[in-house]
PDB file of N, CA and C in Angstrom:
ATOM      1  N   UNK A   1       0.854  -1.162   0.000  1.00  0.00           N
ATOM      2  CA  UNK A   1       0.000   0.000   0.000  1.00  0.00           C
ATOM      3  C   UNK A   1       0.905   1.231   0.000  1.00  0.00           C
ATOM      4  N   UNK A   2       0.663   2.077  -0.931  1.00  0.00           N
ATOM      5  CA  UNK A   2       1.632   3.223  -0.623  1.00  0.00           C
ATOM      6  C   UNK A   2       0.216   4.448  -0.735  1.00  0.00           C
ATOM      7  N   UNK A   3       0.501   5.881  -0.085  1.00  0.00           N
ATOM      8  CA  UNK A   3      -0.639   6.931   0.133  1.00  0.00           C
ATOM      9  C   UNK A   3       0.723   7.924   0.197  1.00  0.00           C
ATOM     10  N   UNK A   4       0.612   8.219  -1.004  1.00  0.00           N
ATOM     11  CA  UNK A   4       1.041   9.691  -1.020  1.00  0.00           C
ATOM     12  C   UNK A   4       0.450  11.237  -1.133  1.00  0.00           C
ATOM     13  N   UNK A   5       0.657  12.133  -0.535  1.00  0.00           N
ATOM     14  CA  UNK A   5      -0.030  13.490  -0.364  1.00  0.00           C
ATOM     15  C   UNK A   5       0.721  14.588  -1.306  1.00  0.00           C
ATOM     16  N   UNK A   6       0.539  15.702  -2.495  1.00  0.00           N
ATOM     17  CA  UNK A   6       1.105  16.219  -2.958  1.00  0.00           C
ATOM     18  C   UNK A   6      -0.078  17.335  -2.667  1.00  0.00           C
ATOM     19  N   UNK A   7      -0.279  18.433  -1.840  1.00  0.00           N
ATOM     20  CA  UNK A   7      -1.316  18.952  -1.730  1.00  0.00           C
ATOM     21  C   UNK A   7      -1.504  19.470  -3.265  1.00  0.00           C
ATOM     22  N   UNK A   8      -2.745  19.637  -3.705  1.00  0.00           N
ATOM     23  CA  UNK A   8      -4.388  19.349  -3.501  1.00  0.00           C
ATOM     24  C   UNK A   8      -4.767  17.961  -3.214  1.00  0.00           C
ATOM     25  N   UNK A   9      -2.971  17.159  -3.892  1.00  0.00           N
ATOM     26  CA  UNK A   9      -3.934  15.808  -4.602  1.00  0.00           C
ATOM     27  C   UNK A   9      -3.161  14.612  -3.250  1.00  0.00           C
ATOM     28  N   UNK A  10      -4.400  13.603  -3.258  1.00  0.00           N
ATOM     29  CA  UNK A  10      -3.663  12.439  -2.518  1.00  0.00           C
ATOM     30  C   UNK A  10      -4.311  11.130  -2.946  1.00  0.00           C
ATOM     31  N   UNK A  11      -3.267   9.707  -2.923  1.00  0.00           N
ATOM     32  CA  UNK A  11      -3.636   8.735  -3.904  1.00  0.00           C
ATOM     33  C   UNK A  11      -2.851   7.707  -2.974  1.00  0.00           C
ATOM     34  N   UNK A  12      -4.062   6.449  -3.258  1.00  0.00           N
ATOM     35  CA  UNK A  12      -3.455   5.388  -2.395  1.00  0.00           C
ATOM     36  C   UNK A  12      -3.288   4.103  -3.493  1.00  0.00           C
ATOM     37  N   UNK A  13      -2.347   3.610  -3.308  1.00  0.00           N
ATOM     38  CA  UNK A  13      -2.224   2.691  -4.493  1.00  0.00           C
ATOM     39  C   UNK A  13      -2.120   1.293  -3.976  1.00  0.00           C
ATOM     40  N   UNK A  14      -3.056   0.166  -3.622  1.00  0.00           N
ATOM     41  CA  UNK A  14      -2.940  -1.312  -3.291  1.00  0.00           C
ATOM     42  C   UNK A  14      -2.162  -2.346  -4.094  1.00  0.00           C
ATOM     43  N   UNK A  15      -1.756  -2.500  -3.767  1.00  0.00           N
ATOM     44  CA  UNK A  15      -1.029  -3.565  -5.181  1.00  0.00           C
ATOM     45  C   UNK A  15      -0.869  -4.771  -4.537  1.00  0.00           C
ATOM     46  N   UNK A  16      -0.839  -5.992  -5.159  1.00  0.00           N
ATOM     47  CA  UNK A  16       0.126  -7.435  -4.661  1.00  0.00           C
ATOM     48  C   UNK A  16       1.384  -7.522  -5.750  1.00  0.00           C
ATOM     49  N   UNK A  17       2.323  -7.473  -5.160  1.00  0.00           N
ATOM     50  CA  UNK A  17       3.727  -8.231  -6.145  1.00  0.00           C
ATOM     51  C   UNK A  17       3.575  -7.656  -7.281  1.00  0.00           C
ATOM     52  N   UNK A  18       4.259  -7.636  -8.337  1.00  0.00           N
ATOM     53  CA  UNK A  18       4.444  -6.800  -9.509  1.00  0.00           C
ATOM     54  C   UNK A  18       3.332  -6.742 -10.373  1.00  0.00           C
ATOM     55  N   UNK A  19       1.987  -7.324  -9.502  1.00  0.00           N
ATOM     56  CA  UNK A  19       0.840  -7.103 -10.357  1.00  0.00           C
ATOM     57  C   UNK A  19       0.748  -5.418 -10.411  1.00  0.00           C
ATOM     58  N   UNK A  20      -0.374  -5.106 -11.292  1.00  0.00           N
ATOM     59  CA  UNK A  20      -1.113  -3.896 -11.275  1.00  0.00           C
ATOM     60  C   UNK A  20      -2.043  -3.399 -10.162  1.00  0.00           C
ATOM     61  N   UNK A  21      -2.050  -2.275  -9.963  1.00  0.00           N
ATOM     62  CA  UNK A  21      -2.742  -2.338  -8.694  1.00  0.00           C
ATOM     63  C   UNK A  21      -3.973  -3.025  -8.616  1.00  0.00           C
ATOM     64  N   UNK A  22      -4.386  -3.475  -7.514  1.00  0.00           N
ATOM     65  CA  UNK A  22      -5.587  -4.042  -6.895  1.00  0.00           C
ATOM     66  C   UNK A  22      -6.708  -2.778  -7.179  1.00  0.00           C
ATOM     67  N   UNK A  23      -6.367  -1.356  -6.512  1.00  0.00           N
ATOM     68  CA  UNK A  23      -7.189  -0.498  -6.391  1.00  0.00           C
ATOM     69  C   UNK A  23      -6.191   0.683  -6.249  1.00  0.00           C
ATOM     70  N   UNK A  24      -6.772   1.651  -6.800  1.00  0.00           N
ATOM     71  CA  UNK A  24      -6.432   2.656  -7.392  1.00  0.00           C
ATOM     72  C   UNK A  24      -7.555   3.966  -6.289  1.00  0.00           C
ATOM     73  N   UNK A  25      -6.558   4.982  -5.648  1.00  0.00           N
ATOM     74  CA  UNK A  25      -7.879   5.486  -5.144  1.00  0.00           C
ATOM     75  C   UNK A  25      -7.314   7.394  -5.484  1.00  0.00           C
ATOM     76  N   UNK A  26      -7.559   8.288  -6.129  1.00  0.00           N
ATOM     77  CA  UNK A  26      -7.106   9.387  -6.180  1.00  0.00           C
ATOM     78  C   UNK A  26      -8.015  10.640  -5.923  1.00  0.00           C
ATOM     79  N   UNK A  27      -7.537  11.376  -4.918  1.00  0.00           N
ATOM     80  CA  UNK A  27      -8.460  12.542  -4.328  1.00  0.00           C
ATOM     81  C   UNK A  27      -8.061  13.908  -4.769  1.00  0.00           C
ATOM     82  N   UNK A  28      -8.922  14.669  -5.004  1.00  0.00           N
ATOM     83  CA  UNK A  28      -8.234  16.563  -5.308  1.00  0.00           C
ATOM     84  C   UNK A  28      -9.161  17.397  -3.796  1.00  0.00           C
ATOM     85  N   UNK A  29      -8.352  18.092  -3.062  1.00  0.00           N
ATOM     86  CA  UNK A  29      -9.263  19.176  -2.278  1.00  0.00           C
ATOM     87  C   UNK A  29      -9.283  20.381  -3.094  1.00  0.00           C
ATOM     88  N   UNK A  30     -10.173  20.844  -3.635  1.00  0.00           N
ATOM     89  CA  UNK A  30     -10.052  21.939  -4.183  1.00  0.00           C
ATOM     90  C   UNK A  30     -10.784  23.343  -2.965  1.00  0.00           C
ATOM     91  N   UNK A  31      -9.795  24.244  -2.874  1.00  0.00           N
ATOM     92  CA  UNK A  31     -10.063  25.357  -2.011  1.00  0.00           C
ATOM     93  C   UNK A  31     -11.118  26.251  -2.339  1.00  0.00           C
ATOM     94  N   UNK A  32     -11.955  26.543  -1.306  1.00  0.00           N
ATOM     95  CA  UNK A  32     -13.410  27.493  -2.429  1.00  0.00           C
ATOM     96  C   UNK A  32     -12.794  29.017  -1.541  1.00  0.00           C
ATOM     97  N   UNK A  33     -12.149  29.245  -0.931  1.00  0.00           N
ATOM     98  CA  UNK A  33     -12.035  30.622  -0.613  1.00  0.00           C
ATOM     99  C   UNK A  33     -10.721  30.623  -0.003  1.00  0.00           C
ATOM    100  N   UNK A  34     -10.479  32.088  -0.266  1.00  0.00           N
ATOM    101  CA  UNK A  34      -8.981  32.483   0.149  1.00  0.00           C
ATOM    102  C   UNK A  34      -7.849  32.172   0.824  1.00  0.00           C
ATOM    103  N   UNK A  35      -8.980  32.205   1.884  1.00  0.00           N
ATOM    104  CA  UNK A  35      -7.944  31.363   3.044  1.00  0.00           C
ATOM    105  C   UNK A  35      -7.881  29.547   3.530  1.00  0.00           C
ATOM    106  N   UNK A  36      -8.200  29.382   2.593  1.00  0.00           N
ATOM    107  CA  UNK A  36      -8.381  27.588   2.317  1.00  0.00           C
ATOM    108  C   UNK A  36      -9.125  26.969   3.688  1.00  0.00           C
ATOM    109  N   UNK A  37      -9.871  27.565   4.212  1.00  0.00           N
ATOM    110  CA  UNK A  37     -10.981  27.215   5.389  1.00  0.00           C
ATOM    111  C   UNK A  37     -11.474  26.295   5.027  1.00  0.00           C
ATOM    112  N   UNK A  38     -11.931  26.393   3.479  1.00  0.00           N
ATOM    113  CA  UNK A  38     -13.118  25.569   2.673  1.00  0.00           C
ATOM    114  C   UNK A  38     -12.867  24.818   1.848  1.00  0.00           C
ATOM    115  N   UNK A  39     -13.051  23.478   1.620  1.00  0.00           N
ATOM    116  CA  UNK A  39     -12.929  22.830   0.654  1.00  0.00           C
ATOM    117  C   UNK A  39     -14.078  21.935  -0.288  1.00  0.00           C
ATOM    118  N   UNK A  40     -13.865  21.340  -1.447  1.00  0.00           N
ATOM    119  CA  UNK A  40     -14.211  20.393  -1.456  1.00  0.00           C
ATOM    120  C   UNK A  40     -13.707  19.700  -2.360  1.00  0.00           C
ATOM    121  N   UNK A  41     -13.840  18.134  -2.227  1.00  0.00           N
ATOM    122  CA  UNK A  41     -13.589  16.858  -2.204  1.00  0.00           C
ATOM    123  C   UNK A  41     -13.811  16.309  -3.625  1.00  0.00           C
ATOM    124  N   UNK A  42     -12.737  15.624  -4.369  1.00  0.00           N
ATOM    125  CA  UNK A  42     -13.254  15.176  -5.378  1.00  0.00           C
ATOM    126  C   UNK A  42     -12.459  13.577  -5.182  1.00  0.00           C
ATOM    127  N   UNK A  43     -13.179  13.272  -5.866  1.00  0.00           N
ATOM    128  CA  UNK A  43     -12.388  11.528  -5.676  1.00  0.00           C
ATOM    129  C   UNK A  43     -13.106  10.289  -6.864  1.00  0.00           C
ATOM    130  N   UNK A  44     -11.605  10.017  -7.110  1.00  0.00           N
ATOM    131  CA  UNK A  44     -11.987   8.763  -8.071  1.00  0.00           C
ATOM    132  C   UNK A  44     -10.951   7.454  -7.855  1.00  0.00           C
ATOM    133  N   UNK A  45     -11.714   6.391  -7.612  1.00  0.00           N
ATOM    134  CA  UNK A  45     -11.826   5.036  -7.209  1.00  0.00           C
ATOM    135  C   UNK A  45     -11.452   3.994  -8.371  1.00  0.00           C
ATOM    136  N   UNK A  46     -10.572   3.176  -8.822  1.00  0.00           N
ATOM    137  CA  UNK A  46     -10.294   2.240  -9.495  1.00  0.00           C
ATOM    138  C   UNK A  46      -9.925   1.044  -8.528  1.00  0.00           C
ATOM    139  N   UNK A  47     -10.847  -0.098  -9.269  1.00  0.00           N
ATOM    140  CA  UNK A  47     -10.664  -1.174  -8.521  1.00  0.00           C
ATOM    141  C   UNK A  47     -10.458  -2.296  -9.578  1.00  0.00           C
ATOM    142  N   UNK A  48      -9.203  -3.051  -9.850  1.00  0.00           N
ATOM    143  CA  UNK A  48      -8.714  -3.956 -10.859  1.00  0.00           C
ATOM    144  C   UNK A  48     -10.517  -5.261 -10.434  1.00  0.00           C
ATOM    145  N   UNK A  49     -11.191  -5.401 -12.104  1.00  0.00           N
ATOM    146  CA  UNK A  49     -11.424  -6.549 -12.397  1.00  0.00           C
ATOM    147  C   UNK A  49     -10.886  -7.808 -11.725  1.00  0.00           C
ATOM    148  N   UNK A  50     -11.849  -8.636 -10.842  1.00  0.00           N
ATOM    149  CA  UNK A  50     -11.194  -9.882 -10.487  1.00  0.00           C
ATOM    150  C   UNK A  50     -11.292 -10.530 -11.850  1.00  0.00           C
ATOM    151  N   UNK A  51     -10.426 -12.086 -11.683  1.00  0.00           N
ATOM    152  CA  UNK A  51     -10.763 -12.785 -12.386  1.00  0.00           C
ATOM    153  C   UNK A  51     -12.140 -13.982 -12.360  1.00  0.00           C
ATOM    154  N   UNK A  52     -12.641 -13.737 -11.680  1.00  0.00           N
ATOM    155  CA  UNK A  52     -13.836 -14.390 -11.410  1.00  0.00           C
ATOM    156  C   UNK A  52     -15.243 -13.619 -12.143  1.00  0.00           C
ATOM    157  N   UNK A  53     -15.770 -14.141 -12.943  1.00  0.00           N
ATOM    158  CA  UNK A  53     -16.900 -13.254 -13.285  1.00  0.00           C
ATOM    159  C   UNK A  53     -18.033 -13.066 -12.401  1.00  0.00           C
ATOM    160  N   UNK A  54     -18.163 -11.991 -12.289  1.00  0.00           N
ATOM    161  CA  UNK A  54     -19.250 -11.439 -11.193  1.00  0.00           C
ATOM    162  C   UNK A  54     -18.872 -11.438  -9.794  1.00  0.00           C
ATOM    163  N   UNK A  55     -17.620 -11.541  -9.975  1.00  0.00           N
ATOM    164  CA  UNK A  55     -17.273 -11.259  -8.014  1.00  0.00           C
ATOM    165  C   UNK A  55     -17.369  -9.509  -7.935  1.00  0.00           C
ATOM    166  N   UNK A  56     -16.798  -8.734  -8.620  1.00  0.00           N
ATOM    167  CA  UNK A  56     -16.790  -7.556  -8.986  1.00  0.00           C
ATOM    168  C   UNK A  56     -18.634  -7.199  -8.100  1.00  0.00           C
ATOM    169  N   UNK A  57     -19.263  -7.155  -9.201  1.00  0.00           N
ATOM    170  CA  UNK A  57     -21.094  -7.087  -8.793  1.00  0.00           C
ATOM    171  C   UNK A  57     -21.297  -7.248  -8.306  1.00  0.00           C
ATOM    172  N   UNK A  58     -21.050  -8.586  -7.422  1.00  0.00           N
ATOM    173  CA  UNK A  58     -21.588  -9.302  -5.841  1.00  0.00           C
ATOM    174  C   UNK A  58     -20.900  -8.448  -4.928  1.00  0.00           C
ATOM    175  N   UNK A  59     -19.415  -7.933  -5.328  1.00  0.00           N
ATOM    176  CA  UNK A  59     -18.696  -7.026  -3.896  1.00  0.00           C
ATOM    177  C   UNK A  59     -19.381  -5.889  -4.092  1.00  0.00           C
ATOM    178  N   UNK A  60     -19.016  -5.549  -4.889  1.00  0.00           N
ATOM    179  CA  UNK A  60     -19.964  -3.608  -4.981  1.00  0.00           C
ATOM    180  C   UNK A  60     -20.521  -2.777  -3.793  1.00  0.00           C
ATOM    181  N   UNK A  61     -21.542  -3.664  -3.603  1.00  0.00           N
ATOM    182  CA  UNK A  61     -22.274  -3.085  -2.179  1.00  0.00           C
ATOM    183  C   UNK A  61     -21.529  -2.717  -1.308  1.00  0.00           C
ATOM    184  N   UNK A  62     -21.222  -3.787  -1.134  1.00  0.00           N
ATOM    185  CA  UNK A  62     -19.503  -3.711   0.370  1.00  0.00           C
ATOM    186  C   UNK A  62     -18.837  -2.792  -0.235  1.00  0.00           C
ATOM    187  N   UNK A  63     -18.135  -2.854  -1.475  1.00  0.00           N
ATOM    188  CA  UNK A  63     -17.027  -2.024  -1.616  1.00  0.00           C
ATOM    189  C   UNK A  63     -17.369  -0.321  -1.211  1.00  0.00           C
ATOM    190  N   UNK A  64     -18.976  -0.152  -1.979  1.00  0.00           N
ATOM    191  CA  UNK A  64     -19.254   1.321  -2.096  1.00  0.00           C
ATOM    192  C   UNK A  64     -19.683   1.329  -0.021  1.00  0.00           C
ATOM    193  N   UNK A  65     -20.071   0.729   0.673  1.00  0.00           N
ATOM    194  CA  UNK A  65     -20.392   1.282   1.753  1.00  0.00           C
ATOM    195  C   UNK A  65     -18.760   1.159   2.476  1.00  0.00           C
ATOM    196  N   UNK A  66     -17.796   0.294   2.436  1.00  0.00           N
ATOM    197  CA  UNK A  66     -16.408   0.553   2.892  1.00  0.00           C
ATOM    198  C   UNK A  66     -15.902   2.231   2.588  1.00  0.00           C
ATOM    199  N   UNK A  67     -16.144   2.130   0.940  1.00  0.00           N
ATOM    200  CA  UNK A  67     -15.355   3.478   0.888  1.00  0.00           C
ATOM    201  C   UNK A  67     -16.128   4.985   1.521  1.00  0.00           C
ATOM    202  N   UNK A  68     -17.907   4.720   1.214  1.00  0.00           N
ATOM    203  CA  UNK A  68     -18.832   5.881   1.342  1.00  0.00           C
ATOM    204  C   UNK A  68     -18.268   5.875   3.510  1.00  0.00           C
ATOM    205  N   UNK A  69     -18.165   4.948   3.886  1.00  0.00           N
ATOM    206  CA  UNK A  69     -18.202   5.075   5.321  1.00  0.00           C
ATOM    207  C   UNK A  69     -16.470   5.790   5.856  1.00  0.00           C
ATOM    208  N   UNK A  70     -15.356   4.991   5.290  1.00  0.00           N
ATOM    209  CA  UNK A  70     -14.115   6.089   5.442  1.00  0.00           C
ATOM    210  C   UNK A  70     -14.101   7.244   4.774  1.00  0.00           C
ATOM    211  N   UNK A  71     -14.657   7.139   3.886  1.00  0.00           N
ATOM    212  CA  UNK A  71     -14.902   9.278   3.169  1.00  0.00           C
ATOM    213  C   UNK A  71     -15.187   9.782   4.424  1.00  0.00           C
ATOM    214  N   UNK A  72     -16.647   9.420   5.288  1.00  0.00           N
ATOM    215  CA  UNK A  72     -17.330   9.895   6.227  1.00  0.00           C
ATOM    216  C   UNK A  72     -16.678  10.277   7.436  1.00  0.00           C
ATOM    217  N   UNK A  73     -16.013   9.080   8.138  1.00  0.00           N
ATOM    218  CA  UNK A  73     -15.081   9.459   8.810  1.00  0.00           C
ATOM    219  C   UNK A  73     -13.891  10.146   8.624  1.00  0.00           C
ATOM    220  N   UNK A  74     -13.510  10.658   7.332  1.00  0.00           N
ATOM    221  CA  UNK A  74     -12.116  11.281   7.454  1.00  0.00           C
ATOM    222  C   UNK A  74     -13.154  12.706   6.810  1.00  0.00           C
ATOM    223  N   UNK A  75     -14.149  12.989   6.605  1.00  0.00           N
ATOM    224  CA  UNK A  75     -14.755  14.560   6.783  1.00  0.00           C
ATOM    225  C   UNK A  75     -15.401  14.404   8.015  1.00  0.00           C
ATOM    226  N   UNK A  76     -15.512  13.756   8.739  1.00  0.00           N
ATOM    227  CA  UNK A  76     -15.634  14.327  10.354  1.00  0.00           C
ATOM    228  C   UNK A  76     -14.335  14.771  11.163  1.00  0.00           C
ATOM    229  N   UNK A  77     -13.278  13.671  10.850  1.00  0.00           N
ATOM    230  CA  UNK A  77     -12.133  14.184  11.967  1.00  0.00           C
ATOM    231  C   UNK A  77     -11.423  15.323  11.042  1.00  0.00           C
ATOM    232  N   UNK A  78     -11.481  15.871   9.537  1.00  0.00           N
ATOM    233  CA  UNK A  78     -11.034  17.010   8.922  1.00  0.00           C
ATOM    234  C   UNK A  78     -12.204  18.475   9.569  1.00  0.00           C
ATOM    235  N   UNK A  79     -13.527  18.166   9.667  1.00  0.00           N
ATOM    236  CA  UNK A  79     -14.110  18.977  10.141  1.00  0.00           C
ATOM    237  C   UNK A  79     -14.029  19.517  11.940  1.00  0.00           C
ATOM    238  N   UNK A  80     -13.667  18.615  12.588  1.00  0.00           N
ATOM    239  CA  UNK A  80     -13.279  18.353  13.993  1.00  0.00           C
ATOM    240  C   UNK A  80     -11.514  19.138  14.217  1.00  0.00           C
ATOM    241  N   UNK A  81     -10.658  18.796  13.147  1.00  0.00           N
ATOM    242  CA  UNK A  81      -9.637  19.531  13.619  1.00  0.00           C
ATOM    243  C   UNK A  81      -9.766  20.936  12.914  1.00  0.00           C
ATOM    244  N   UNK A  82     -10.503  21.189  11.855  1.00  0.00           N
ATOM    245  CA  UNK A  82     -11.049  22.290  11.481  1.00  0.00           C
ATOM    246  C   UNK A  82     -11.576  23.500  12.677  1.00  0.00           C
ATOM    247  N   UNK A  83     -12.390  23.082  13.193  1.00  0.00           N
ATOM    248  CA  UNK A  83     -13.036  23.655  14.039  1.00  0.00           C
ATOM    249  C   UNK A  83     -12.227  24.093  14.961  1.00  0.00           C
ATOM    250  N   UNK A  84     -11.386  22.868  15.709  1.00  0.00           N
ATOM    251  CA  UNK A  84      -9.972  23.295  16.981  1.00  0.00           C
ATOM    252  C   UNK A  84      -9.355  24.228  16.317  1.00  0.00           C
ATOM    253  N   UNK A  85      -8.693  24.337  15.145  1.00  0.00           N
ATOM    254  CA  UNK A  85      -8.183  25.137  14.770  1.00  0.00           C
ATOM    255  C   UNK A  85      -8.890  26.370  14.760  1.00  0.00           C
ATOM    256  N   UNK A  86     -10.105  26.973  14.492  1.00  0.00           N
ATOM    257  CA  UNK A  86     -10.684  28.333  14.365  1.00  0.00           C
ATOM    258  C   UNK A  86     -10.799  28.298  15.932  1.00  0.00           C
ATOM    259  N   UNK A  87     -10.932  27.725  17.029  1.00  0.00           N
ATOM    260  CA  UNK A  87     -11.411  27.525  18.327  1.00  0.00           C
ATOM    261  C   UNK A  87     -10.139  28.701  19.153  1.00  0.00           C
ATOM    262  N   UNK A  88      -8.937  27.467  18.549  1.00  0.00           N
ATOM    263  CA  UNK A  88      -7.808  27.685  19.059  1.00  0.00           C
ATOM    264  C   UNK A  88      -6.585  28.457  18.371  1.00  0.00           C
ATOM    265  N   UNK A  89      -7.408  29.354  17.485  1.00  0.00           N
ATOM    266  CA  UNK A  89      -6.686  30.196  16.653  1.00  0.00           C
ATOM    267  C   UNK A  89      -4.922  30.154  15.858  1.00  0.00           C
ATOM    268  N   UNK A  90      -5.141  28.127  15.717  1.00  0.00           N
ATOM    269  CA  UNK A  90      -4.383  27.850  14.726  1.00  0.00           C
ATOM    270  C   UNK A  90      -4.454  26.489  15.445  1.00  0.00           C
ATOM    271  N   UNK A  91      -2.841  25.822  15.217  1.00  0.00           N
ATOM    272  CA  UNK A  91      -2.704  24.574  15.818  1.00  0.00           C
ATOM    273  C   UNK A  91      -2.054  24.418  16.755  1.00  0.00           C
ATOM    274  N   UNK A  92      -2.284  24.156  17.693  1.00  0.00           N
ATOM    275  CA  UNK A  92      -2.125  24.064  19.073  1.00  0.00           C
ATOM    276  C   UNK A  92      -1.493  22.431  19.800  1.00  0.00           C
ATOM    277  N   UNK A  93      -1.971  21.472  18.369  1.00  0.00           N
ATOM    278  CA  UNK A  93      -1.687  20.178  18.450  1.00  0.00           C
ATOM    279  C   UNK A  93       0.332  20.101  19.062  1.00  0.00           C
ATOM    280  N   UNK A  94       0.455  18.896  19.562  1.00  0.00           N
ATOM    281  CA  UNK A  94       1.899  18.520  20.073  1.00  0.00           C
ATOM    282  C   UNK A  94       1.971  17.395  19.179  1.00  0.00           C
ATOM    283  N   UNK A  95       2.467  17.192  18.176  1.00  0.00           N
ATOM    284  CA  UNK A  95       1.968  16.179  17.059  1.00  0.00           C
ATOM    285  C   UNK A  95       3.228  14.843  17.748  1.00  0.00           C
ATOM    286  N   UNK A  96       2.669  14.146  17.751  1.00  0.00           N
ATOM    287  CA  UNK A  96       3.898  12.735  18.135  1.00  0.00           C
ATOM    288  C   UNK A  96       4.212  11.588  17.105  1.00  0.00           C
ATOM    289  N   UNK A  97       2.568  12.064  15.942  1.00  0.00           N
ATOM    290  CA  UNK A  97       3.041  11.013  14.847  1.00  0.00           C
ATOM    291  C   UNK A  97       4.076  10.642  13.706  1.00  0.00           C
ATOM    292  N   UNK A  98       5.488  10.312  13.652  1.00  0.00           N
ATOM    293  CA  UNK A  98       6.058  10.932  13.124  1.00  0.00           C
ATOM    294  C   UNK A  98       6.318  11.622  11.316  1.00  0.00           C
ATOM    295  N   UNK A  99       5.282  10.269  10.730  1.00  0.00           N
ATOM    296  CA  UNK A  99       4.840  10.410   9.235  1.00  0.00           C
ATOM    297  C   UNK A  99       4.141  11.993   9.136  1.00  0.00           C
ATOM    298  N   UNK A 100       3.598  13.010  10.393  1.00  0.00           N
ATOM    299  CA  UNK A 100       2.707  14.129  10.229  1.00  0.00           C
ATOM    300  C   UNK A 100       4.076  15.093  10.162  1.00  0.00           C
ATOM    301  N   UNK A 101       4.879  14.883  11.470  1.00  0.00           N
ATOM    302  CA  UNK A 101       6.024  15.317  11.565  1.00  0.00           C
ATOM    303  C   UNK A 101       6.674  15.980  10.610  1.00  0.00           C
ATOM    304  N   UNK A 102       6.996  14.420   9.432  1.00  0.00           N
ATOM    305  CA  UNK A 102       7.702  14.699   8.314  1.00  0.00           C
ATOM    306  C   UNK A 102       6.970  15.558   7.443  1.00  0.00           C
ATOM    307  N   UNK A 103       6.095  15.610   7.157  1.00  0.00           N
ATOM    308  CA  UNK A 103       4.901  15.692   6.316  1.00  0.00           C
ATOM    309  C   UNK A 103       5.005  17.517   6.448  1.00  0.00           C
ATOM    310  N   UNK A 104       5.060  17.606   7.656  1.00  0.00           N
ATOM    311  CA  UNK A 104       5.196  19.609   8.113  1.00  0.00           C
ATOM    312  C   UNK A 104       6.404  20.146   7.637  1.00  0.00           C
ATOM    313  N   UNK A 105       7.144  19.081   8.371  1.00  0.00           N
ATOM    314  CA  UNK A 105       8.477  19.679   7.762  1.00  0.00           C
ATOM    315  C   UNK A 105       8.895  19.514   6.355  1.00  0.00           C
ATOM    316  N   UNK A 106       8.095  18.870   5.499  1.00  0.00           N
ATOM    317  CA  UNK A 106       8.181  18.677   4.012  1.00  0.00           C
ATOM    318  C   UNK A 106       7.377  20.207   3.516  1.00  0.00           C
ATOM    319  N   UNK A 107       6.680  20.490   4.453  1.00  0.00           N
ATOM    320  CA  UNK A 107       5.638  21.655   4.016  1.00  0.00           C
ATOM    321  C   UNK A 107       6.211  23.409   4.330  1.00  0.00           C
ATOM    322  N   UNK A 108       7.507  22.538   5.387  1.00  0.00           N
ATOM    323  CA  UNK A 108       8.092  24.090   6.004  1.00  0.00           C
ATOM    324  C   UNK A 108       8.962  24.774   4.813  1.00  0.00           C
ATOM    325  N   UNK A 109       9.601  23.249   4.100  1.00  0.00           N
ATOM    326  CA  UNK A 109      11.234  23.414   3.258  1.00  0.00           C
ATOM    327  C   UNK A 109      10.661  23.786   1.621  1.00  0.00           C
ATOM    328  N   UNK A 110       9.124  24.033   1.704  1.00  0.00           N
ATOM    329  CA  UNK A 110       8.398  23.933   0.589  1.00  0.00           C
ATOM    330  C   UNK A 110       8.064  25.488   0.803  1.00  0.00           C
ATOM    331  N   UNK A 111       8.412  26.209   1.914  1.00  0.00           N
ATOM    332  CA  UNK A 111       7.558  27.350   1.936  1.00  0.00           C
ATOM    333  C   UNK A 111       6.782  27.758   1.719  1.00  0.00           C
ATOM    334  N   UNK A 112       5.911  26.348   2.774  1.00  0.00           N
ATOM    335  CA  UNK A 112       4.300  26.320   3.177  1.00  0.00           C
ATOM    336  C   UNK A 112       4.506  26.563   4.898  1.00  0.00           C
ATOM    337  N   UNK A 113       4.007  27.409   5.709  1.00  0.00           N
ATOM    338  CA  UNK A 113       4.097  27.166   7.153  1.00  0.00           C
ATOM    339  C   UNK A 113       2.795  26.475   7.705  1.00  0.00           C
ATOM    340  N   UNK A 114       2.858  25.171   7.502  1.00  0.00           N
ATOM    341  CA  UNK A 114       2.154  24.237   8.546  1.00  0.00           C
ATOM    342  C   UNK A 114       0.901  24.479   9.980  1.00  0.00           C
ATOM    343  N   UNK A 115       2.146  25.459  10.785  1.00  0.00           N
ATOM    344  CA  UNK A 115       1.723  26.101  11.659  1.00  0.00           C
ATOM    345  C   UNK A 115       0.568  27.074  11.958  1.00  0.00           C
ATOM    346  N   UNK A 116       0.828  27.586  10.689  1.00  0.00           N
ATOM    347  CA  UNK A 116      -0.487  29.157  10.650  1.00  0.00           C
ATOM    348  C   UNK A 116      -1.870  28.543   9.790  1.00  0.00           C
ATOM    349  N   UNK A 117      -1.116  27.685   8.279  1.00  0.00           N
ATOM    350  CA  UNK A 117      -2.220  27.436   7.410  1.00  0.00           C
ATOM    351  C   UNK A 117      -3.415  26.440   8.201  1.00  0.00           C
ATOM    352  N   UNK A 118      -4.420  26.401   7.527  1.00  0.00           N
ATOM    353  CA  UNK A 118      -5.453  25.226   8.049  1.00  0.00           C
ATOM    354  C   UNK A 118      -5.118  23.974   7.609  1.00  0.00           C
ATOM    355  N   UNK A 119      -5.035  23.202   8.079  1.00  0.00           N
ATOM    356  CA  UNK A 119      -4.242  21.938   7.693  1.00  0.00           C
ATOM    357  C   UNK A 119      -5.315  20.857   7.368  1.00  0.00           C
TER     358      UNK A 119
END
């Protein structure tokens, strides 16, 4: 599994062994106002054909309520640190994770400041 972030865009790629990916998942936030408070969400989903005919159709259901239910949860905890942030008039977080860590400091050396923007 690899999930890389290039802001706007972020993409998770499943794969087994030098196959093609399993599933393909690629997102855009596009900013609706100035100060990037606001967003919204675009996203498109590729999921490799099994070789079984009709396993595809029979998963579907599952697949679309797996993905419709983590969309859901990751615009609640984006709306939740949203909010701390206007609360707490930026980020206030002590971050310990270290992949976020890197991720800021990829954003500092980019001359993006982490710190002030809405994240």
């Amino acid at each position: 599994m690899t999930i890389r972030t290039v802001y706007p865009y972020q993409t998770l790629h499943i794969r087994t062994g030098d196959e093609p990916p399993v599933m393909d998942l690629w997102i855009v936030y596009v900013p609706q106002d100035e100060d990037h408070l606001t967003c919204r969400v675009f996203g498109l989903l590729s999921i490799r054909r099994p070789k079984l005919k009709g396993a595809l159709e029979l998963a579907w259901p599952l697949l679309v309520g797996f993905t419709n239910r983590i969309f859901a949860e990751d615009r609640e905890i984006v709306e939740l640190e949203q909010q701390a942030w206007r609360d707490l008039g930026g980020d206030r977080n002590q971050e310990v994770f270290p992949v976020i860590n890197a991720l800021r400091d990829l954003l500092r050396r980019s001359g993006i400041q982490p710190d002030t923007a809405a994240e």
